[in-house]
PDB file of N, CA and C in Angstrom:
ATOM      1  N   UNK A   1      11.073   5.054  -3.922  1.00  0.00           N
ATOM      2  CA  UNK A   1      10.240   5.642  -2.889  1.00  0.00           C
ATOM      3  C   UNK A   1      11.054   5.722  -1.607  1.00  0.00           C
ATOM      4  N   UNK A   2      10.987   7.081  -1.303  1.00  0.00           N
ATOM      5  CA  UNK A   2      12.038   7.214   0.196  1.00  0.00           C
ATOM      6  C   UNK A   2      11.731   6.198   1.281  1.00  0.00           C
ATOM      7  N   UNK A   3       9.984   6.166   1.280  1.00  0.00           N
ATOM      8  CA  UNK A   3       9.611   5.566   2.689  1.00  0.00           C
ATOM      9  C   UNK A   3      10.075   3.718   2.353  1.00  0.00           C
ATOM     10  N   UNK A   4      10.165   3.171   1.982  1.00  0.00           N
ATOM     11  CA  UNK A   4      11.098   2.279   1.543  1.00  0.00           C
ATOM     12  C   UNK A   4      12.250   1.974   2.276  1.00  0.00           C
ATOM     13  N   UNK A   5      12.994   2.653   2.092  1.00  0.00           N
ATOM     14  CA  UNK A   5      14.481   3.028   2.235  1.00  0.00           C
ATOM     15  C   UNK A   5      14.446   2.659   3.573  1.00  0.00           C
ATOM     16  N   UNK A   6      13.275   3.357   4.395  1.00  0.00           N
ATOM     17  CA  UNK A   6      13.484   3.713   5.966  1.00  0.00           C
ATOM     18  C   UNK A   6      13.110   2.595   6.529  1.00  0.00           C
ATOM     19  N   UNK A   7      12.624   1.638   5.692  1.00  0.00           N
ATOM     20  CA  UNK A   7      12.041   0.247   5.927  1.00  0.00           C
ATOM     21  C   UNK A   7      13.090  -0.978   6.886  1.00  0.00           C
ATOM     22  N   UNK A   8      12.837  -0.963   8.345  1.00  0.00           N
ATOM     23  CA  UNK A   8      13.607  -2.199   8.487  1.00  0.00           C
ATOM     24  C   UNK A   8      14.374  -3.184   7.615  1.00  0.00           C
ATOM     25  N   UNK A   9      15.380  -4.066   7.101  1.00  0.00           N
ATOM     26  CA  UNK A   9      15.715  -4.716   6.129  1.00  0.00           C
ATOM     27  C   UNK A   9      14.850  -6.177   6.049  1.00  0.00           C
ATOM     28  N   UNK A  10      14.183  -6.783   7.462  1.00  0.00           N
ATOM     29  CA  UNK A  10      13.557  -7.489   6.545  1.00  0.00           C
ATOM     30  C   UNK A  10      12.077  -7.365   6.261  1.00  0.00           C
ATOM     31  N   UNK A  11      11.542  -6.160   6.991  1.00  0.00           N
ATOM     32  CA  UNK A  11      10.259  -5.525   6.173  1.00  0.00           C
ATOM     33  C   UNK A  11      10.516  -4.672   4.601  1.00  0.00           C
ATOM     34  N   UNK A  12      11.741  -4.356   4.273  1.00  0.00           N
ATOM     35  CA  UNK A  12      12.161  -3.823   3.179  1.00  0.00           C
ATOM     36  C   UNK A  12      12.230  -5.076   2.054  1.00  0.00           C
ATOM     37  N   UNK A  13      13.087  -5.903   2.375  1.00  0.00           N
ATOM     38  CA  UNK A  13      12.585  -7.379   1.507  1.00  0.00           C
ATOM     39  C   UNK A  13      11.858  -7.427   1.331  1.00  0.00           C
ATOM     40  N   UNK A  14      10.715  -7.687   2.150  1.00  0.00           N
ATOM     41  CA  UNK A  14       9.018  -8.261   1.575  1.00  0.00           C
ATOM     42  C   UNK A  14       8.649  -7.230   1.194  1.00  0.00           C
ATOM     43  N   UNK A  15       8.576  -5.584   1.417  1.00  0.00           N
ATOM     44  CA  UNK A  15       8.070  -4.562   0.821  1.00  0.00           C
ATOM     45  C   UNK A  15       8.342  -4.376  -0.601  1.00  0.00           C
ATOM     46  N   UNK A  16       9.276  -4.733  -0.927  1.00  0.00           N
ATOM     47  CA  UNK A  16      10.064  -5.049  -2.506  1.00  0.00           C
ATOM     48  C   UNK A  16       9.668  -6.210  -2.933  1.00  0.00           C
ATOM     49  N   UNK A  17       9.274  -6.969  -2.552  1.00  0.00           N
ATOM     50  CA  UNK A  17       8.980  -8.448  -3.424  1.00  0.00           C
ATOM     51  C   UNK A  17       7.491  -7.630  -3.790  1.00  0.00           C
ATOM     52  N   UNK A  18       6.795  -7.477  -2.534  1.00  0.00           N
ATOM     53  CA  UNK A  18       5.152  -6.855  -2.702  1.00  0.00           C
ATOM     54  C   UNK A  18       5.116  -5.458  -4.196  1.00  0.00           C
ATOM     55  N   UNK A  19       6.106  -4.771  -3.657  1.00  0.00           N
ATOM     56  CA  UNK A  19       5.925  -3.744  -4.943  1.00  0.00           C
ATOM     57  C   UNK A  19       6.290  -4.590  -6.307  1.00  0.00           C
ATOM     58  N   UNK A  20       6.772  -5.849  -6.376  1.00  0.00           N
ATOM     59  CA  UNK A  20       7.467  -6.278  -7.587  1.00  0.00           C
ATOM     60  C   UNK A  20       6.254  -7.314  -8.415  1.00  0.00           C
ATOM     61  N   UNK A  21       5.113  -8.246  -6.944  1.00  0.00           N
ATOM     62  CA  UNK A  21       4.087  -8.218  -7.449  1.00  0.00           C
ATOM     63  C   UNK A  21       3.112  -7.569  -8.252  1.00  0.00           C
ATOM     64  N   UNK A  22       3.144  -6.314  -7.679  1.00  0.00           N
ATOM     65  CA  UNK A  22       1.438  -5.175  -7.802  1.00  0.00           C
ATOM     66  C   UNK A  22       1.900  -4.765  -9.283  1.00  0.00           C
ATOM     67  N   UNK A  23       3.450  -4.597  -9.661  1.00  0.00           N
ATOM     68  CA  UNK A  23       3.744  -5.091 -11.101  1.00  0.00           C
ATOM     69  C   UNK A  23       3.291  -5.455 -11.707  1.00  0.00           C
ATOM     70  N   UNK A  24       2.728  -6.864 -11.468  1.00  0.00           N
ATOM     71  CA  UNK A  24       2.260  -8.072 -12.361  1.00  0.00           C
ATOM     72  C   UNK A  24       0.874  -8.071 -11.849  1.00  0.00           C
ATOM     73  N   UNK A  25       0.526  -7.973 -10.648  1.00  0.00           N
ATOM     74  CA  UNK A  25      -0.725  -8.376 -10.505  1.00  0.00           C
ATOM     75  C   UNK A  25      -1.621  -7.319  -9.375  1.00  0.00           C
ATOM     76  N   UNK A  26      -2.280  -6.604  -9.916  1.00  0.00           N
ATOM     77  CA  UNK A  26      -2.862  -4.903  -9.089  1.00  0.00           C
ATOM     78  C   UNK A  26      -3.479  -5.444  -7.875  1.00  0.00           C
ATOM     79  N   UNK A  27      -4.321  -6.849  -8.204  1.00  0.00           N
ATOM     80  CA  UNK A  27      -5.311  -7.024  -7.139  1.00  0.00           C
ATOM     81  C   UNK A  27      -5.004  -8.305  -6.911  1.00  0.00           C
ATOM     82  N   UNK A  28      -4.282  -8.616  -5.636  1.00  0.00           N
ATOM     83  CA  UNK A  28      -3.373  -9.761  -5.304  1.00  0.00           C
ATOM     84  C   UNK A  28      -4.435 -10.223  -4.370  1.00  0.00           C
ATOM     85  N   UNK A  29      -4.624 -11.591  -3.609  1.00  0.00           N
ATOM     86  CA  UNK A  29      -6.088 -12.314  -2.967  1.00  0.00           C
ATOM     87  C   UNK A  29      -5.660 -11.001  -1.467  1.00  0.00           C
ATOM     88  N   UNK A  30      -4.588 -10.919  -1.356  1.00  0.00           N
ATOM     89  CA  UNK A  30      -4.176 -10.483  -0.028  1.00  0.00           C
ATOM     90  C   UNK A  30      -4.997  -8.605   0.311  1.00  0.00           C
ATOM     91  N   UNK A  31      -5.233  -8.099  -0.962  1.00  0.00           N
ATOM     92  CA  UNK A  31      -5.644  -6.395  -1.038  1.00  0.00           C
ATOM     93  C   UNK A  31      -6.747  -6.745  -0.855  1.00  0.00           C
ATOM     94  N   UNK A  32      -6.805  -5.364   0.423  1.00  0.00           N
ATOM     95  CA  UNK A  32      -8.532  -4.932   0.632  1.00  0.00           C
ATOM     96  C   UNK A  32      -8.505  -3.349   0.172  1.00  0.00           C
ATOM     97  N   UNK A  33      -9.553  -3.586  -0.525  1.00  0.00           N
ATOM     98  CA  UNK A  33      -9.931  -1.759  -1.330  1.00  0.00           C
ATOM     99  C   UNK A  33     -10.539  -1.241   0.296  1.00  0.00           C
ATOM    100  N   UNK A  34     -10.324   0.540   0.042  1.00  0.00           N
ATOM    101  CA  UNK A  34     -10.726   0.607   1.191  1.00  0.00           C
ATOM    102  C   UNK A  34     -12.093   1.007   1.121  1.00  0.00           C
ATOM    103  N   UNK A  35     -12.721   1.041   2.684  1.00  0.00           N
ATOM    104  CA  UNK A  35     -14.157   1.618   2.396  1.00  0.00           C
ATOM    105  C   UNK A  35     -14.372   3.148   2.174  1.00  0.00           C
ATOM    106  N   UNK A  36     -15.523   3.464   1.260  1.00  0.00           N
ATOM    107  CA  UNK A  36     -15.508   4.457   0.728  1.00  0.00           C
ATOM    108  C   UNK A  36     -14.519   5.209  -0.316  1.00  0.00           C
ATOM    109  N   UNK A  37     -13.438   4.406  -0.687  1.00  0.00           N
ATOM    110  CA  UNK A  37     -12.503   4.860  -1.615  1.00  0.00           C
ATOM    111  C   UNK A  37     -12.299   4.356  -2.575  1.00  0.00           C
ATOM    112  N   UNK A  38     -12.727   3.649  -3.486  1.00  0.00           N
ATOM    113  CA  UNK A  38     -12.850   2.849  -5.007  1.00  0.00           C
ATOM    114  C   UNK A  38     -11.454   2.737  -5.331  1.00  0.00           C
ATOM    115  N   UNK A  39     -10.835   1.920  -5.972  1.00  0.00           N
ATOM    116  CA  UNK A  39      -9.068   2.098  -5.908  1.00  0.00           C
ATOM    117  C   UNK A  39      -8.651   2.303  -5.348  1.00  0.00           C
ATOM    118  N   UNK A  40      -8.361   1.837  -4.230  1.00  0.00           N
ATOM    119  CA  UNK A  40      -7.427   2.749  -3.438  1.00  0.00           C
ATOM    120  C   UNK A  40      -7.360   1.152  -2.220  1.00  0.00           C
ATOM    121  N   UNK A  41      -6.168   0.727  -2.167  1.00  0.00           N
ATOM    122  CA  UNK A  41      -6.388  -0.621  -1.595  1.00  0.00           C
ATOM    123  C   UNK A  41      -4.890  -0.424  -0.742  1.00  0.00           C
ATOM    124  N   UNK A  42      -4.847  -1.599   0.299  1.00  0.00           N
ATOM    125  CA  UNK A  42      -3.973  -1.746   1.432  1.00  0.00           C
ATOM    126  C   UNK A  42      -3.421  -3.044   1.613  1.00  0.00           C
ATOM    127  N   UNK A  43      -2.283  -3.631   1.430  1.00  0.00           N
ATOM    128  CA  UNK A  43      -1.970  -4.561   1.881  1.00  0.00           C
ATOM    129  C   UNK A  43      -1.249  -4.291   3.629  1.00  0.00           C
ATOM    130  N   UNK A  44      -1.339  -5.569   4.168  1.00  0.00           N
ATOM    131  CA  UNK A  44      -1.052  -5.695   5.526  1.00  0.00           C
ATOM    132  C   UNK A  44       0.792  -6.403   5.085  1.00  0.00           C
ATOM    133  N   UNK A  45       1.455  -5.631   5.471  1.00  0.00           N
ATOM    134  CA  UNK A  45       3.210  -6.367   5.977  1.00  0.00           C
ATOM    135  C   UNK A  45       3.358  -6.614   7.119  1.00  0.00           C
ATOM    136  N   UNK A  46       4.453  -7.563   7.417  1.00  0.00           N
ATOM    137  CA  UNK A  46       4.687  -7.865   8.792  1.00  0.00           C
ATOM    138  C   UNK A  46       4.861  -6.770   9.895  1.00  0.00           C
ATOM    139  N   UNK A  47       5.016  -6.878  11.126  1.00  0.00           N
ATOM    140  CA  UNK A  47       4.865  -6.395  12.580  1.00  0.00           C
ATOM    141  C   UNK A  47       4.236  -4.944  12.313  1.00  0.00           C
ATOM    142  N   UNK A  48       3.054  -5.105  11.512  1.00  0.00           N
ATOM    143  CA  UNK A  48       2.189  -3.663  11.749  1.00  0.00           C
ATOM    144  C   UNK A  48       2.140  -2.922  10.663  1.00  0.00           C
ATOM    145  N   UNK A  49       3.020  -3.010   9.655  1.00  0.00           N
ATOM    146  CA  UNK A  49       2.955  -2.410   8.427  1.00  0.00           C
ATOM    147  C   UNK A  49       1.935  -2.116   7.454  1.00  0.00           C
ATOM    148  N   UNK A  50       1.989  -1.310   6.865  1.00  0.00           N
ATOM    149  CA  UNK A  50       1.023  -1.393   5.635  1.00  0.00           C
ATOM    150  C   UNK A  50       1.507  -0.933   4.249  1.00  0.00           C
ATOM    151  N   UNK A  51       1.248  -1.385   3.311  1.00  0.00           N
ATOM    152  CA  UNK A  51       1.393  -0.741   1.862  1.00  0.00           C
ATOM    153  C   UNK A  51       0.180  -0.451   1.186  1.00  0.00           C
ATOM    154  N   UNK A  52      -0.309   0.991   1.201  1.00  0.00           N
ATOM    155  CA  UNK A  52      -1.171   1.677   0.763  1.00  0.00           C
ATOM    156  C   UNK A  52      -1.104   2.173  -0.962  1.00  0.00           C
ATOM    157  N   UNK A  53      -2.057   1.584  -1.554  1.00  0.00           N
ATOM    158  CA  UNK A  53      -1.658   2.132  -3.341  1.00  0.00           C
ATOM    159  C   UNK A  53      -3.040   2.007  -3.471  1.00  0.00           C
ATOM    160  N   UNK A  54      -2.962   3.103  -5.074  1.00  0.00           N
ATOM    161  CA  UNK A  54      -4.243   3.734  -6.122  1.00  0.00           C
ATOM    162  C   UNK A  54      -4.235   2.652  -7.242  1.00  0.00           C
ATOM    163  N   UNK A  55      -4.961   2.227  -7.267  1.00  0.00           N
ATOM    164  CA  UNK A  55      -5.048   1.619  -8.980  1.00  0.00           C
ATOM    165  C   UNK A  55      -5.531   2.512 -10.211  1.00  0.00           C
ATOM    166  N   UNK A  56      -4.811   3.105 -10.901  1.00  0.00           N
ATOM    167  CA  UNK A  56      -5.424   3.946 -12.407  1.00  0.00           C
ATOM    168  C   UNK A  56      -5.577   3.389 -13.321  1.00  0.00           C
ATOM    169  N   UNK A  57      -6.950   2.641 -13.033  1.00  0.00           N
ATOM    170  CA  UNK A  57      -7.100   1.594 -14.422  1.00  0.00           C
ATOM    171  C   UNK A  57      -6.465   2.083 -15.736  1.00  0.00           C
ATOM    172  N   UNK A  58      -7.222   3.710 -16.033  1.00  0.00           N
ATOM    173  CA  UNK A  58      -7.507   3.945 -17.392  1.00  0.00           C
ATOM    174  C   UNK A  58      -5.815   4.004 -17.606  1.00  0.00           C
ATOM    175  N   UNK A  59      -4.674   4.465 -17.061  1.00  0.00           N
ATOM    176  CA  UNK A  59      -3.331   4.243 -17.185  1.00  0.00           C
ATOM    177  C   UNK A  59      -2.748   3.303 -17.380  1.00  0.00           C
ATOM    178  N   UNK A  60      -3.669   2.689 -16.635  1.00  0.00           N
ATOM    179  CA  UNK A  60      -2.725   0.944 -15.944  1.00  0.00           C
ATOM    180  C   UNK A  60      -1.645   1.309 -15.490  1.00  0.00           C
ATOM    181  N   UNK A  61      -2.360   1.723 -14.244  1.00  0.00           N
ATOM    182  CA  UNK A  61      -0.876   2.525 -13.484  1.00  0.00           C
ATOM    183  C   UNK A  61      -1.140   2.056 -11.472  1.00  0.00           C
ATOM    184  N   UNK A  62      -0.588   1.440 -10.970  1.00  0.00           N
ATOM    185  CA  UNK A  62      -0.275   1.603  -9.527  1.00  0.00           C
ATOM    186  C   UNK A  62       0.506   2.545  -9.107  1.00  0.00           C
ATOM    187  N   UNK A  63      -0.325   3.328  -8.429  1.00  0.00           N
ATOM    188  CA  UNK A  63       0.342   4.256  -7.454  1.00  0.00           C
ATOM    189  C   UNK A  63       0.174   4.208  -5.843  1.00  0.00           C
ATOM    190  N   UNK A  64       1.905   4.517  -5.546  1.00  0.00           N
ATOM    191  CA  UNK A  64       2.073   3.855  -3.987  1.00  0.00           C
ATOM    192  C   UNK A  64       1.645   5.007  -3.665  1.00  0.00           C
ATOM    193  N   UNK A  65       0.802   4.927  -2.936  1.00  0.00           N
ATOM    194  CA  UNK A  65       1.011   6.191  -1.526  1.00  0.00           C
ATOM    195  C   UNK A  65       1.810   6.268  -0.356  1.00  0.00           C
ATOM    196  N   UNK A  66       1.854   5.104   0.251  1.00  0.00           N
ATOM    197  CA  UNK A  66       2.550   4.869   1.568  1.00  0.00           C
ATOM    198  C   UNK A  66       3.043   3.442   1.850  1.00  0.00           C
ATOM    199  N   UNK A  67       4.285   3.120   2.142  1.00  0.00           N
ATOM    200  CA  UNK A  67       4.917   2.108   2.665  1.00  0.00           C
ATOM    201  C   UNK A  67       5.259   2.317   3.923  1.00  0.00           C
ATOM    202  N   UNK A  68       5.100   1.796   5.599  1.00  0.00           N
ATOM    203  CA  UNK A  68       5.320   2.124   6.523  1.00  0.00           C
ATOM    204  C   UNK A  68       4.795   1.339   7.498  1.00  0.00           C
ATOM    205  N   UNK A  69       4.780   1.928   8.651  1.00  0.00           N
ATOM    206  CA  UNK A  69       4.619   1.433   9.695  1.00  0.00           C
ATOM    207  C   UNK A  69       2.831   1.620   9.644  1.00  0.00           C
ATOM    208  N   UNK A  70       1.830   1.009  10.526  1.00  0.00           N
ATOM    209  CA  UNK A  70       0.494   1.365  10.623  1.00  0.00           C
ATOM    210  C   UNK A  70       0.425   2.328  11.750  1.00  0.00           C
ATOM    211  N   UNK A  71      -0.074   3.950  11.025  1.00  0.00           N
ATOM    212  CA  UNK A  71       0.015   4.636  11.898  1.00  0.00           C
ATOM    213  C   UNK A  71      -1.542   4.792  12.771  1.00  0.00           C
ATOM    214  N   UNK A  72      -1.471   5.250  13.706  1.00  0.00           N
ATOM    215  CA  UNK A  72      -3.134   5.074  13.910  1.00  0.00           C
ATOM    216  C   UNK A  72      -3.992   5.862  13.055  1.00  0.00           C
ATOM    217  N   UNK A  73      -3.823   7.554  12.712  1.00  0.00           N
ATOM    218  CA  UNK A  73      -4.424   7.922  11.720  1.00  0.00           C
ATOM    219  C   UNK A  73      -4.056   7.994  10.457  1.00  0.00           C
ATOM    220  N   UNK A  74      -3.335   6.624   9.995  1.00  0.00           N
ATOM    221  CA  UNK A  74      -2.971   6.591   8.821  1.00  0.00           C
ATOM    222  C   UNK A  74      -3.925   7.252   7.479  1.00  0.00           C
ATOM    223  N   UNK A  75      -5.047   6.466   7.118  1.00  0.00           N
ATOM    224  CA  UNK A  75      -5.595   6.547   6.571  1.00  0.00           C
ATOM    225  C   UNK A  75      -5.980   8.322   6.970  1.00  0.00           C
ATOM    226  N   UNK A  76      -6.598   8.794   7.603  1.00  0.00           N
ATOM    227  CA  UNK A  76      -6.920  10.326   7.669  1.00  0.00           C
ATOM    228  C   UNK A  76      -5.849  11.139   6.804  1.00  0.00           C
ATOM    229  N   UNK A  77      -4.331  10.878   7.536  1.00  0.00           N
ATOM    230  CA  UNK A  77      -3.475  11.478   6.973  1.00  0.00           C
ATOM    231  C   UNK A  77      -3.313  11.207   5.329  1.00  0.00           C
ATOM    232  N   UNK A  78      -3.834  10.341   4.959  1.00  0.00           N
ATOM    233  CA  UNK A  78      -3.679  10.373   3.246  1.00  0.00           C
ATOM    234  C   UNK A  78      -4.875  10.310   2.833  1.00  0.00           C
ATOM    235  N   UNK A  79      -5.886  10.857   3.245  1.00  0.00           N
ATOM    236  CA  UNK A  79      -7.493  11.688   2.950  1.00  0.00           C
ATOM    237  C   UNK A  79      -7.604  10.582   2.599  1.00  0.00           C
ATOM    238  N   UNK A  80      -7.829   9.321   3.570  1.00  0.00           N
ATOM    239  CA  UNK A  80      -8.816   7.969   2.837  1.00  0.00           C
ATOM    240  C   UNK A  80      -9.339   7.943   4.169  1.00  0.00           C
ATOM    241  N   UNK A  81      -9.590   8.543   5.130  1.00  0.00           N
ATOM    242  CA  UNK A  81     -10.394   8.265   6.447  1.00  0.00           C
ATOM    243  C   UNK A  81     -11.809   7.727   6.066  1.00  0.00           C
ATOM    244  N   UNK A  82     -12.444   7.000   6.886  1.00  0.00           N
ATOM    245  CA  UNK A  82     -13.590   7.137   6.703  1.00  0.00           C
ATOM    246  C   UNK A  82     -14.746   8.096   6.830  1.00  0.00           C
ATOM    247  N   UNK A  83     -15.684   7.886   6.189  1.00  0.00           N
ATOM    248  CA  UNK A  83     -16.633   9.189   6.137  1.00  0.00           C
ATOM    249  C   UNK A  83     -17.729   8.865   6.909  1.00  0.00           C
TER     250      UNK A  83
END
């Protein structure tokens, strides 16, 4: 994942340990699903970050959407705004 890459090195560490979890475990104590979006959950990274992913049960598949900084209309910009 590009946005990764662009990751400070030691928000890129923990962003990589976190993707190496959601591996093993989709729904870690730390994920909040968001409101109004069923699958679709956010972990919080250090100084403001977020890691945004889909859970596809029927796949058994995590999908990242966004690794990054917390933008203010984050969520809008990846059609999970609230309704």
């Amino acid at each position: 994942m590009q946005q990764l890459h662009r990751l400070p090195a030691d928000i890129r560490s923990i962003a990589q340990r976190t993707v190496s979890l959601l591996a093993r475990e989709q729904y870690p104590p730390r994920a909040k699903e968001l409101t109004n979006h069923p699958s679709y959950y956010r972990l919080w990274l250090p100084r403001n970050h977020r890691l945004v992913y889909q859970i596809i049960v029927d796949e058994q598949v995590v999908h990242l959407l966004y690794i990054g900084p917390k933008l203010p209309d984050l969520y809008e910009q990846l059609g999970l705004g609230r309704e």
